[in-house]
Protein backbone atom coordinates (compact mmCIF):
# COMPACT_ATOMS: atom_id res chain seq x y z
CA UNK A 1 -13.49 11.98 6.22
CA UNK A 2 -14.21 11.25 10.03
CA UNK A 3 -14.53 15.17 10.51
CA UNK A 4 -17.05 15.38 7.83
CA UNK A 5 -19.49 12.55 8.91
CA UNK A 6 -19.06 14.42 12.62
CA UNK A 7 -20.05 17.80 10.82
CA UNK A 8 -23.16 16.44 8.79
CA UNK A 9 -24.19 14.24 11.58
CA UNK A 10 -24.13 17.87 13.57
CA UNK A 11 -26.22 19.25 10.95
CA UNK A 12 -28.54 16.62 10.06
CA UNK A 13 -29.64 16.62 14.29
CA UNK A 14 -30.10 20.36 14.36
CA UNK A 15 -32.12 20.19 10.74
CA UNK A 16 -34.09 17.57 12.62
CA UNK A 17 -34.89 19.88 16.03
CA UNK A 18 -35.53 22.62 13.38
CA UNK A 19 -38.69 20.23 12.14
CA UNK A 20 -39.68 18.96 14.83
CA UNK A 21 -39.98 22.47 16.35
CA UNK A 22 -42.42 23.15 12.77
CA UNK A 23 -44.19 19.81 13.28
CA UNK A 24 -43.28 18.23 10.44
CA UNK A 25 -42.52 14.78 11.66
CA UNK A 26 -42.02 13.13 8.29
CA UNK A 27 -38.86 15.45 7.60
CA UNK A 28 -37.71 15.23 11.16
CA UNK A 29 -38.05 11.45 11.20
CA UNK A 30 -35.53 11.26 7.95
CA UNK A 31 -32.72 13.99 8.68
CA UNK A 32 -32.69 12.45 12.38
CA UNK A 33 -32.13 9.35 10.81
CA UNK A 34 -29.70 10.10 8.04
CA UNK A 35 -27.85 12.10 11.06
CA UNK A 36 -27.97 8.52 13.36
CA UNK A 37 -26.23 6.97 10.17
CA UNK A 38 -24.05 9.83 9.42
CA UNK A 39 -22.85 9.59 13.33
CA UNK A 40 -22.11 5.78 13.08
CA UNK A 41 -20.30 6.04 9.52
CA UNK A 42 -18.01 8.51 11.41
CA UNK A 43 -17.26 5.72 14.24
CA UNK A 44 -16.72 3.05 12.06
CA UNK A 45 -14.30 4.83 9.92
CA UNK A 46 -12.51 5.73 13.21
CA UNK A 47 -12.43 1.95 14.30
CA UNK A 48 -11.39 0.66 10.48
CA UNK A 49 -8.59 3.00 10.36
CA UNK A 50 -7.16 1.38 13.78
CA UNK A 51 -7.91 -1.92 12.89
CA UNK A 52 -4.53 -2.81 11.32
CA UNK A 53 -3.25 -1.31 14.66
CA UNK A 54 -4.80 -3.85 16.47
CA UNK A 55 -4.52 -6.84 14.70
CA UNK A 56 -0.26 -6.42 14.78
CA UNK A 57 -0.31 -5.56 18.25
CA UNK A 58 -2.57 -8.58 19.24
CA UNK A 59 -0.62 -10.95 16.80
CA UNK A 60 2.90 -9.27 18.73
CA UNK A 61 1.59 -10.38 22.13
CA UNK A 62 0.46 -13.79 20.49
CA UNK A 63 3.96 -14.40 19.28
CA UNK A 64 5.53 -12.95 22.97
CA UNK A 65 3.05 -15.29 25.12
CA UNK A 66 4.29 -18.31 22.50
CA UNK A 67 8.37 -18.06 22.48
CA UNK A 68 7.58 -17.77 26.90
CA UNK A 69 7.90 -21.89 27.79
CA UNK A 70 5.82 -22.97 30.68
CA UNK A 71 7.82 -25.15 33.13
CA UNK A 72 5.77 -28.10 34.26
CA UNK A 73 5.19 -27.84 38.19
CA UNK A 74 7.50 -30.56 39.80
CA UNK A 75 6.29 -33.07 42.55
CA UNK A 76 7.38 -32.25 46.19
């Protein structure tokens, strides 16, 4: 799924040099922006797949920093 975003995201930027090279700004103006969206679908989809990864790992260290008891400093 990330691939294919990547791909058409590839595609949609190229289609949009191709018009821009013919001067047709309208068409250039929506395949460059259906390519922006295309690229950012394919980062989000690599961010929400490591999500869970993150969240257990944070939580891990939470639990790690909480069993560690903090001596009070003594008086000299």
């Amino acid at each position: 799924m990330i691939r294919a975003f990547q791909i058409l995201a590839a595609a949609l930027i190229l289609a949009a040099a191709y018009f821009l090279i013919r001067t047709d700004y309208d068409d250039a103006f929506v395949t460059g922006v259906l390519g922006a969206c295309s690229f950012f679908l394919s980062i989000r989809f690599t961010y929400k797949s490591r999500a869970p990864e993150r969240t257990t790992t944070s939580d891990h260290a939470e639990d790690n920093a909480a069993d560690q008891t903090i001596e009070p400093e003594s008086d000299q």
